[in-house]
C-alpha atoms as a PDB file:
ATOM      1  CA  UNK A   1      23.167   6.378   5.894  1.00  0.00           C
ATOM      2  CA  UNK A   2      23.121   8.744   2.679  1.00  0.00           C
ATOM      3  CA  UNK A   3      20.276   8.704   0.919  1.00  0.00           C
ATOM      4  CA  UNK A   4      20.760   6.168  -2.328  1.00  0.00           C
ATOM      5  CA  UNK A   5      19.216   6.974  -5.689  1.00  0.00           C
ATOM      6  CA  UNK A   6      18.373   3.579  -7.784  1.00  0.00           C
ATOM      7  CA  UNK A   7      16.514   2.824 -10.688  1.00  0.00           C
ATOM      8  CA  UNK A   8      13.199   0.460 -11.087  1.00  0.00           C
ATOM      9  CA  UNK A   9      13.816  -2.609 -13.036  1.00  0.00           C
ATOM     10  CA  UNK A  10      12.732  -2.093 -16.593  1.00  0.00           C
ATOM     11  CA  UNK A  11       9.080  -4.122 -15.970  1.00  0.00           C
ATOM     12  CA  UNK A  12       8.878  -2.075 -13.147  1.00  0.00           C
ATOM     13  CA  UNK A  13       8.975   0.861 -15.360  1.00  0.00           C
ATOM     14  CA  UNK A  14       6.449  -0.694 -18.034  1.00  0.00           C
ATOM     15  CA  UNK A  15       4.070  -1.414 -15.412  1.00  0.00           C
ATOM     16  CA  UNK A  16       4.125   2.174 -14.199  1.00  0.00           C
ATOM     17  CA  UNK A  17       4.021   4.038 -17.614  1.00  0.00           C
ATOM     18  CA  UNK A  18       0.731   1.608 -18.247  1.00  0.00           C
ATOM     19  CA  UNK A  19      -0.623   2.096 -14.374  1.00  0.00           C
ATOM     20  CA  UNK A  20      -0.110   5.930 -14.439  1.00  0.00           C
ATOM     21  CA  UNK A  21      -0.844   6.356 -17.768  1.00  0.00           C
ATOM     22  CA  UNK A  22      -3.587   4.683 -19.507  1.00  0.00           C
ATOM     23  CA  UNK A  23      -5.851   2.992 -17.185  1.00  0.00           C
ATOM     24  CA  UNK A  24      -8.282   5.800 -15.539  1.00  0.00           C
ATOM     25  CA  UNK A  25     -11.496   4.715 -15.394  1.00  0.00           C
ATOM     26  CA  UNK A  26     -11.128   2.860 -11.904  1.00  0.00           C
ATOM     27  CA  UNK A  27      -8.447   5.104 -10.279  1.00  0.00           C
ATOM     28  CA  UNK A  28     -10.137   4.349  -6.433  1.00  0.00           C
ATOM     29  CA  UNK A  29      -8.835   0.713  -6.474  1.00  0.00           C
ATOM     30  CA  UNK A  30      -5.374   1.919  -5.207  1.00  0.00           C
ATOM     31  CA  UNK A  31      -6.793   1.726  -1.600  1.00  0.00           C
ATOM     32  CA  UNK A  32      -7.687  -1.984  -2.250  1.00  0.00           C
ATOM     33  CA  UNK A  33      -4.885  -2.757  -3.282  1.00  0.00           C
ATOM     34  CA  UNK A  34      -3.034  -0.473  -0.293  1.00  0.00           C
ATOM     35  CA  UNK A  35      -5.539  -1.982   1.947  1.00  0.00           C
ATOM     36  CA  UNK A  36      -4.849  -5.241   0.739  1.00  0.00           C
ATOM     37  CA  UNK A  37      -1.267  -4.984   0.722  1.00  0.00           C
ATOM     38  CA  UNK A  38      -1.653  -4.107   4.704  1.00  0.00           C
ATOM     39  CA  UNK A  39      -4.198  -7.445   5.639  1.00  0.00           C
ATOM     40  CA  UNK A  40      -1.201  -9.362   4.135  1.00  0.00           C
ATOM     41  CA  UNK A  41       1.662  -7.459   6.313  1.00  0.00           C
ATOM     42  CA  UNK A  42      -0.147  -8.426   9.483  1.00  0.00           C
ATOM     43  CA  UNK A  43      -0.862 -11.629   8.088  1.00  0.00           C
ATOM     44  CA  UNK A  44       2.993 -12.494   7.528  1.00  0.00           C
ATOM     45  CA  UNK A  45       3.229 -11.337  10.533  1.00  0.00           C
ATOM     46  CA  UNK A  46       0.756 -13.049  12.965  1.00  0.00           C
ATOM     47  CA  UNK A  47       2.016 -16.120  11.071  1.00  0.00           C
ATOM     48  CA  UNK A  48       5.533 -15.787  11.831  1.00  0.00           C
ATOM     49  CA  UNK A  49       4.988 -15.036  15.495  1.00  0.00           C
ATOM     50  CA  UNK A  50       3.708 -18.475  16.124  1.00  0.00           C
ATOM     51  CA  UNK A  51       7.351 -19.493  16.478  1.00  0.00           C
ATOM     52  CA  UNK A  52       8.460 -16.260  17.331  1.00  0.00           C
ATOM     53  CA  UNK A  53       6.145 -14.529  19.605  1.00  0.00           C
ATOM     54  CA  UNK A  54       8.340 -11.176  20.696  1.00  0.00           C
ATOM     55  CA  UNK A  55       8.055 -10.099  17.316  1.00  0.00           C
ATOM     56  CA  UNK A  56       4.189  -8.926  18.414  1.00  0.00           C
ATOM     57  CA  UNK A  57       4.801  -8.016  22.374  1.00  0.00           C
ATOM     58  CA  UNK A  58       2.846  -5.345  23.989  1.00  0.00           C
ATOM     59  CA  UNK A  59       0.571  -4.741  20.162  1.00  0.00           C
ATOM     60  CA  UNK A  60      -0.567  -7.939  19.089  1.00  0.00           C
ATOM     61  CA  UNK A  61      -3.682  -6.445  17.990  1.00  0.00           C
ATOM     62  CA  UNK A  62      -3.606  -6.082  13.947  1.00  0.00           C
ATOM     63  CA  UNK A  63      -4.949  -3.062  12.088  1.00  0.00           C
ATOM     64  CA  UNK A  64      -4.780  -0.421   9.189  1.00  0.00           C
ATOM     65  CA  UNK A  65      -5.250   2.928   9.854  1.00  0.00           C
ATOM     66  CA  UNK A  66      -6.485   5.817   7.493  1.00  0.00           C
ATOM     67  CA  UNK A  67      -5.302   9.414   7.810  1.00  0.00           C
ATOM     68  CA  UNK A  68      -5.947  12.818   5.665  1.00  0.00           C
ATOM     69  CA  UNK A  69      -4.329  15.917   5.926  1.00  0.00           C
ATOM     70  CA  UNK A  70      -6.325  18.507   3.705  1.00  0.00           C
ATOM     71  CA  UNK A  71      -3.302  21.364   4.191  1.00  0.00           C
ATOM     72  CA  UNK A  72      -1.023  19.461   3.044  1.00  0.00           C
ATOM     73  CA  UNK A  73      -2.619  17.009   0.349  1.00  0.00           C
ATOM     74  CA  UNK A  74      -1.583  13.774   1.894  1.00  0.00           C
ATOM     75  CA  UNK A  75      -3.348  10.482   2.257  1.00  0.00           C
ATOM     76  CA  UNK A  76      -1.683   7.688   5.044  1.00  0.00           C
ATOM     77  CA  UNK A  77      -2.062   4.287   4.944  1.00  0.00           C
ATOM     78  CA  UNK A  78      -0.730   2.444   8.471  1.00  0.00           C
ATOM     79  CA  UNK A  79      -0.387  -0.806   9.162  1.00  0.00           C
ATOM     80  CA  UNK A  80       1.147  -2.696  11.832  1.00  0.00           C
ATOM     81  CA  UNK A  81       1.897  -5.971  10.010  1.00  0.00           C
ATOM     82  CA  UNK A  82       5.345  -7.402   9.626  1.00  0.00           C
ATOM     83  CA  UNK A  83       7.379  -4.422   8.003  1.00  0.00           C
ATOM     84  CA  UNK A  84       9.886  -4.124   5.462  1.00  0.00           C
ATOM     85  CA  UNK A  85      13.579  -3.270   5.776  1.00  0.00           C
ATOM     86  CA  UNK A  86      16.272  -1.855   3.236  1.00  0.00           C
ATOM     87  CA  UNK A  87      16.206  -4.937   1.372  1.00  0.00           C
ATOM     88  CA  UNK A  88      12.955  -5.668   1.431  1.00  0.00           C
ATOM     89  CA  UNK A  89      12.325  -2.540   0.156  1.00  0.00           C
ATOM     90  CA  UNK A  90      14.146  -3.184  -2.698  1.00  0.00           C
ATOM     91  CA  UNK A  91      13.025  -6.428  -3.614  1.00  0.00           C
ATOM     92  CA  UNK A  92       9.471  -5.213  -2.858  1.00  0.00           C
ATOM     93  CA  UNK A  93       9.307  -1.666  -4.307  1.00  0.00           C
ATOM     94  CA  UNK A  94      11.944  -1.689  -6.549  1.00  0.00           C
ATOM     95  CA  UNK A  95      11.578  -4.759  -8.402  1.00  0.00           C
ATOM     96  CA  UNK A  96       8.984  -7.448  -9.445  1.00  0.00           C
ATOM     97  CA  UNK A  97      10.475 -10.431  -8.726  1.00  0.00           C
ATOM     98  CA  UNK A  98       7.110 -12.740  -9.681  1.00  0.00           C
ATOM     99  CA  UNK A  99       7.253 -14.930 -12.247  1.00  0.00           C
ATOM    100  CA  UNK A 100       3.765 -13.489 -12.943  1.00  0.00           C
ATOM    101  CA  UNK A 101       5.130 -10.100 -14.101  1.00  0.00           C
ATOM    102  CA  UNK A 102       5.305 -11.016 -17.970  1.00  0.00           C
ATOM    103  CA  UNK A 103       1.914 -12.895 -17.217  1.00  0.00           C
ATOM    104  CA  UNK A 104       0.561  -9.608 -16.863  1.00  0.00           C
ATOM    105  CA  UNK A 105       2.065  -7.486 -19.397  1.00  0.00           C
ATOM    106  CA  UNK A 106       1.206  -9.749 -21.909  1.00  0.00           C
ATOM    107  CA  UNK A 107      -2.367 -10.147 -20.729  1.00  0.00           C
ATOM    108  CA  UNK A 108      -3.288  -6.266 -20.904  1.00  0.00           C
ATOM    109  CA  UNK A 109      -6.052  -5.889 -23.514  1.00  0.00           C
ATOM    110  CA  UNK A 110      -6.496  -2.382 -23.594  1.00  0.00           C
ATOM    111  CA  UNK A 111      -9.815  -2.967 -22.135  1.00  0.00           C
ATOM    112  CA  UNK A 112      -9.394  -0.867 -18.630  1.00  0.00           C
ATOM    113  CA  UNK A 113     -11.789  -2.624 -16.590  1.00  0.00           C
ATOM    114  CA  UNK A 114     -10.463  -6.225 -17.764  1.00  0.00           C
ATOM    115  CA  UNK A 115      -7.061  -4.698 -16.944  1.00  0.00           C
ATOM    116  CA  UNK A 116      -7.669  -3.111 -13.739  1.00  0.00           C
ATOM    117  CA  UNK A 117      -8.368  -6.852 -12.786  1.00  0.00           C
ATOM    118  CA  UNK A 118      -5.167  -8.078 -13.337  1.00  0.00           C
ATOM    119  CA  UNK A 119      -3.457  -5.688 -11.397  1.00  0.00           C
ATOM    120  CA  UNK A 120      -4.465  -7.334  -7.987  1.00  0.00           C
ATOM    121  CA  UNK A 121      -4.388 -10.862  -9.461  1.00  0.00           C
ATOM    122  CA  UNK A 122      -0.677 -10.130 -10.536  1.00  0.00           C
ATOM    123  CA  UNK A 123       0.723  -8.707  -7.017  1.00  0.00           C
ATOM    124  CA  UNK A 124       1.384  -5.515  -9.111  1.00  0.00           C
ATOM    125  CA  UNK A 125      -1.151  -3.279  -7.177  1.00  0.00           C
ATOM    126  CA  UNK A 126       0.889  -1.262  -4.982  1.00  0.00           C
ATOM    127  CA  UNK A 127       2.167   1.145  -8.125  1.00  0.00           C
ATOM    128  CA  UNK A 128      -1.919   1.561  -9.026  1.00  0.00           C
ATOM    129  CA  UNK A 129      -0.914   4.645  -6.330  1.00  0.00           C
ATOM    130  CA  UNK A 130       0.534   6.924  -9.185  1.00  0.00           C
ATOM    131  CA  UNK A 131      -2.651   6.978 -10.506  1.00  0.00           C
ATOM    132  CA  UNK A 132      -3.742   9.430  -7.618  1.00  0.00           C
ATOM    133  CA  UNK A 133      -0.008  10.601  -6.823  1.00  0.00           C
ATOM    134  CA  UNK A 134       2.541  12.321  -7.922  1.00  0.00           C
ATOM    135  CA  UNK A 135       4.734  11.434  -4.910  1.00  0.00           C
ATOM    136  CA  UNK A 136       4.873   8.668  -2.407  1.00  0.00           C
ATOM    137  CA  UNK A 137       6.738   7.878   0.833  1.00  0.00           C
ATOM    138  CA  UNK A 138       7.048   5.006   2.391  1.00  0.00           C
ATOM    139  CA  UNK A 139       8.618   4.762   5.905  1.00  0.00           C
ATOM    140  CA  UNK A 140       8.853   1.200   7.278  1.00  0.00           C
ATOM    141  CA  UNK A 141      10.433  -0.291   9.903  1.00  0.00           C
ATOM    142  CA  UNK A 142      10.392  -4.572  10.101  1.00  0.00           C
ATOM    143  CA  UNK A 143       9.566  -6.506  13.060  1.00  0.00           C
ATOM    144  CA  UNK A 144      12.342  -7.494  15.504  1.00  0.00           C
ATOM    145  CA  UNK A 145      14.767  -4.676  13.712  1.00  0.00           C
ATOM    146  CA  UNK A 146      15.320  -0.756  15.378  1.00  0.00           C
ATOM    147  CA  UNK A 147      16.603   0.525  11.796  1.00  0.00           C
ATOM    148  CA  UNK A 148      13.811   1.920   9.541  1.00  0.00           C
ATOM    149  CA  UNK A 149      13.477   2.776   6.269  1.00  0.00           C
ATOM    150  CA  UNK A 150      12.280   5.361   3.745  1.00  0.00           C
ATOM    151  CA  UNK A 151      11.678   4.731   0.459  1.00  0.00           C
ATOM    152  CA  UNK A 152      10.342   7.615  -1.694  1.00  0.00           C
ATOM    153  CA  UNK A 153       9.405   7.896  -5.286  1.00  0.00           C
ATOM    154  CA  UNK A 154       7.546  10.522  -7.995  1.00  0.00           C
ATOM    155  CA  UNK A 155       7.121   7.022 -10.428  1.00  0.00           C
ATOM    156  CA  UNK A 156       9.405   8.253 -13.009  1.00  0.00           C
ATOM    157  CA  UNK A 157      11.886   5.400 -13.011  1.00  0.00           C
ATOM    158  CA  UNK A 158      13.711   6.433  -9.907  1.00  0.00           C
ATOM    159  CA  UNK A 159      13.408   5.662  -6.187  1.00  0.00           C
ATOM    160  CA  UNK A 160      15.440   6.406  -3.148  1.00  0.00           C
ATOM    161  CA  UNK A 161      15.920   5.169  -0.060  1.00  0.00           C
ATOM    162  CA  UNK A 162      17.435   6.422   3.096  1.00  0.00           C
ATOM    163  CA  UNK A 163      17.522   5.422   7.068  1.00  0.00           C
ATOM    164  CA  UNK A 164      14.995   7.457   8.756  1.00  0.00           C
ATOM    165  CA  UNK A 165      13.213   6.592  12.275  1.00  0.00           C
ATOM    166  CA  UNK A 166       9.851   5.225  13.555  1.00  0.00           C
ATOM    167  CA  UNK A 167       8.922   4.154  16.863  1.00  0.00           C
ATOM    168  CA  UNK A 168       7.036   1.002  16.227  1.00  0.00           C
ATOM    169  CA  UNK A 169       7.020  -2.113  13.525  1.00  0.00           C
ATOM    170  CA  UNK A 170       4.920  -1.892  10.193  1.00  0.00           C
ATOM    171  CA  UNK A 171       4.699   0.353   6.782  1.00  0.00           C
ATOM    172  CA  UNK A 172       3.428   4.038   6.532  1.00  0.00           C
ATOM    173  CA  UNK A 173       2.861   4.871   2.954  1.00  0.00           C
ATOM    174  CA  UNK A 174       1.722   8.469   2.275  1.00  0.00           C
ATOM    175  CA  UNK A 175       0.844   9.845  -1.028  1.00  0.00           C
ATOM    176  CA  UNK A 176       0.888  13.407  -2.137  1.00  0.00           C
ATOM    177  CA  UNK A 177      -2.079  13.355  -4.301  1.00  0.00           C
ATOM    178  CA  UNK A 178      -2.588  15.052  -7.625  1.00  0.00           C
ATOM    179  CA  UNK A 179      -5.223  17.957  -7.852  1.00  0.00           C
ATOM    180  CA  UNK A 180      -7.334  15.731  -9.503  1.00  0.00           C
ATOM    181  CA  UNK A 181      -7.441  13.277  -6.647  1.00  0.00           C
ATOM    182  CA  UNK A 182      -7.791  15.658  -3.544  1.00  0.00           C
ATOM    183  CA  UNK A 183     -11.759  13.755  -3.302  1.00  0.00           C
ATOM    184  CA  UNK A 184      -9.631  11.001  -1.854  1.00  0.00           C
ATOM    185  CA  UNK A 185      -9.202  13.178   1.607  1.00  0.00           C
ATOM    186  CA  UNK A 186     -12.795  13.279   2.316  1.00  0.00           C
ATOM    187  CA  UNK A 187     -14.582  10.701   4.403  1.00  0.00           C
ATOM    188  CA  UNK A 188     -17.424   9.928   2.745  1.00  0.00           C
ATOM    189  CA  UNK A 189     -15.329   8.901  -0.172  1.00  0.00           C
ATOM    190  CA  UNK A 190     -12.858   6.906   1.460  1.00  0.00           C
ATOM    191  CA  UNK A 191     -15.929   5.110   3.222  1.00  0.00           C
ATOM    192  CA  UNK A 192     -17.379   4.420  -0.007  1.00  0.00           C
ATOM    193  CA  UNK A 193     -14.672   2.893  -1.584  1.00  0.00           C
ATOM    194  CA  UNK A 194     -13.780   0.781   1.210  1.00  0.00           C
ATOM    195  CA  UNK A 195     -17.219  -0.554   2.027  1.00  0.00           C
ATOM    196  CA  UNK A 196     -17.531  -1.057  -1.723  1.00  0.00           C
ATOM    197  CA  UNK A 197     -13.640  -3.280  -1.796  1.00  0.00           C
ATOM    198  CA  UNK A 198     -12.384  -4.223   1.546  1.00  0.00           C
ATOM    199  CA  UNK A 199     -15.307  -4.665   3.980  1.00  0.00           C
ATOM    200  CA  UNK A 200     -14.473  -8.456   3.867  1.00  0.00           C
ATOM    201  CA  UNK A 201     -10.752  -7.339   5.017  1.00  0.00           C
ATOM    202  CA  UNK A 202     -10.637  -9.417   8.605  1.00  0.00           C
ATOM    203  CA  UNK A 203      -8.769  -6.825  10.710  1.00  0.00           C
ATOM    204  CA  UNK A 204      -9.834  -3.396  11.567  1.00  0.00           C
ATOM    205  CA  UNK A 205      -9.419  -1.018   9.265  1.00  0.00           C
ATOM    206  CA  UNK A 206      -9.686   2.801  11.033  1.00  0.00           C
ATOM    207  CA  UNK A 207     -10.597   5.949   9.217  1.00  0.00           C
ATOM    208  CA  UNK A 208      -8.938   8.439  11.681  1.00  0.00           C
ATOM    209  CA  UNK A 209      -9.969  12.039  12.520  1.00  0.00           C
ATOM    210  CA  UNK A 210      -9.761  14.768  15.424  1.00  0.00           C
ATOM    211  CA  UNK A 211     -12.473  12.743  17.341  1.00  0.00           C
ATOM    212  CA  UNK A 212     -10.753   9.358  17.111  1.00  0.00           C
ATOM    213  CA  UNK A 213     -10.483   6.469  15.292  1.00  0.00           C
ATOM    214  CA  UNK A 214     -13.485   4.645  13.317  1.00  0.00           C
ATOM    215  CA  UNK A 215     -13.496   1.361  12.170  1.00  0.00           C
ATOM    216  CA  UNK A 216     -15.222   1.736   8.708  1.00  0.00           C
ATOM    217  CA  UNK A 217     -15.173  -2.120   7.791  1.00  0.00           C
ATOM    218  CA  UNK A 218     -17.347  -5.232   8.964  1.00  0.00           C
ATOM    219  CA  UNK A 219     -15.251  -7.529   8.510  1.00  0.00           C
ATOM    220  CA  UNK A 220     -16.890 -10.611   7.168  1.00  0.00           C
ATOM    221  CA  UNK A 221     -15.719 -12.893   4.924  1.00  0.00           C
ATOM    222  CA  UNK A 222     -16.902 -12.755   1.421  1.00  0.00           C
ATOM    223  CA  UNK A 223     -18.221 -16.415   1.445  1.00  0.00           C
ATOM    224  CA  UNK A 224     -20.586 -15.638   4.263  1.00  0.00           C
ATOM    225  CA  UNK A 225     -22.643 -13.101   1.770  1.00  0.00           C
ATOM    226  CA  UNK A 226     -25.241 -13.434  -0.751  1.00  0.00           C
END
């Protein structure tokens, strides 16, 4: 399949002017809200193969996995949850089809730390990535299809999406970070900032490197600490 050129709805496109635009002082929630985004893949996921347990055969084990590459500027966010397909993609990515959307355009104060808060509480998160990038990919493939997906995207009003392949179920989404984001390939950094926002995230989430994978978070649930 060619590779289609469509246009973000026009919220989409408000949201992203004020995400990439105006709110800076908080720019290292975009792995939350990545990381986030991934917990709730695998969650749709483990829930769905109650009733339909092929879906998970031979890697029912649930994770998100963290990759750099310094050379070429990238940042990878894995996850292994239930995957997205053309349309999802779409509906996802390409449009926010929440009746929360105006809820949080007409909530922004100006205030960036009171506005950065809405951005989870709204579902709007995953476009808090062109903060930190000037291009993102996303390759996914859904669970039970062999078609996948990628979707790609610089955030100036335009997407695409074309077939591509991948060998297992779940969502890849790799930024090309700005220059002024490369501190988001080193370790220490990305361990900081997810100790700091997703260390109550249940599944294992894996900061990989030459010598393996390690799991960075404890996973315990908020309500269990002080």
């Amino acid at each position: 399949m060619a590779e289609e050129k469509l246009s973000f709805e026009t919220e989409v496109g408000r949201i992203l002017q004020i995400v990439a635009n105006s709110l800076y002082s908080n720019k290292e929630i975009f792995l939350r809200e990545l990381i986030s985004n991934a917990s709730d893949a695998c969650d749709r996921l483990r829930y769905t193969a109650i009733t339909k347990p092929k879906l998970t055969a031979g890697d029912a084990k649930y994770r998100v996995s963290i990759s750099t590459d310094k050379e070429k500027n990238l940042l990878s966010i894995d996850d292994n949850g239930i995957g997205m397909n053309r349309g999802s993609l779409i509906k996802d990515l390409g449009t926010i089809a929440r009746s929360g959307t105006s809820g949080f355009l007409d909530r922004l104060s100006g205030d960036d730390k009171k506005d950065m808060a809405l951005i989870g509480q709204f579902g709007v998160g995953f476009y808090s990535v062109f903060m930190v990038a000037d291009l993102v990919e996303v390759i996914s493939r859904k669970a039970g299809e062999k078609k996948a997906w990628l979707w790609k995207s610089d955030g100036a009003g335009h997407y695409t999406i074309s077939e591509t392949k991948k060998e297992s179920r779940g969502t890849r989404i790799t930024l090309h970070l700005k220059e002024d984001a490369k501190e988001y390939l080193e370790p220490i950094r990305l361990r900081n900032v997810i100790n700091t926002y997703s260390d109550h995230i249940s599944l294992p989430i894996e900061l990989m490197s030459d010598e393996g994978a390690e799991t960075i978070n404890k996973g315990s649930a908020l309500w269990t600490k002080p």
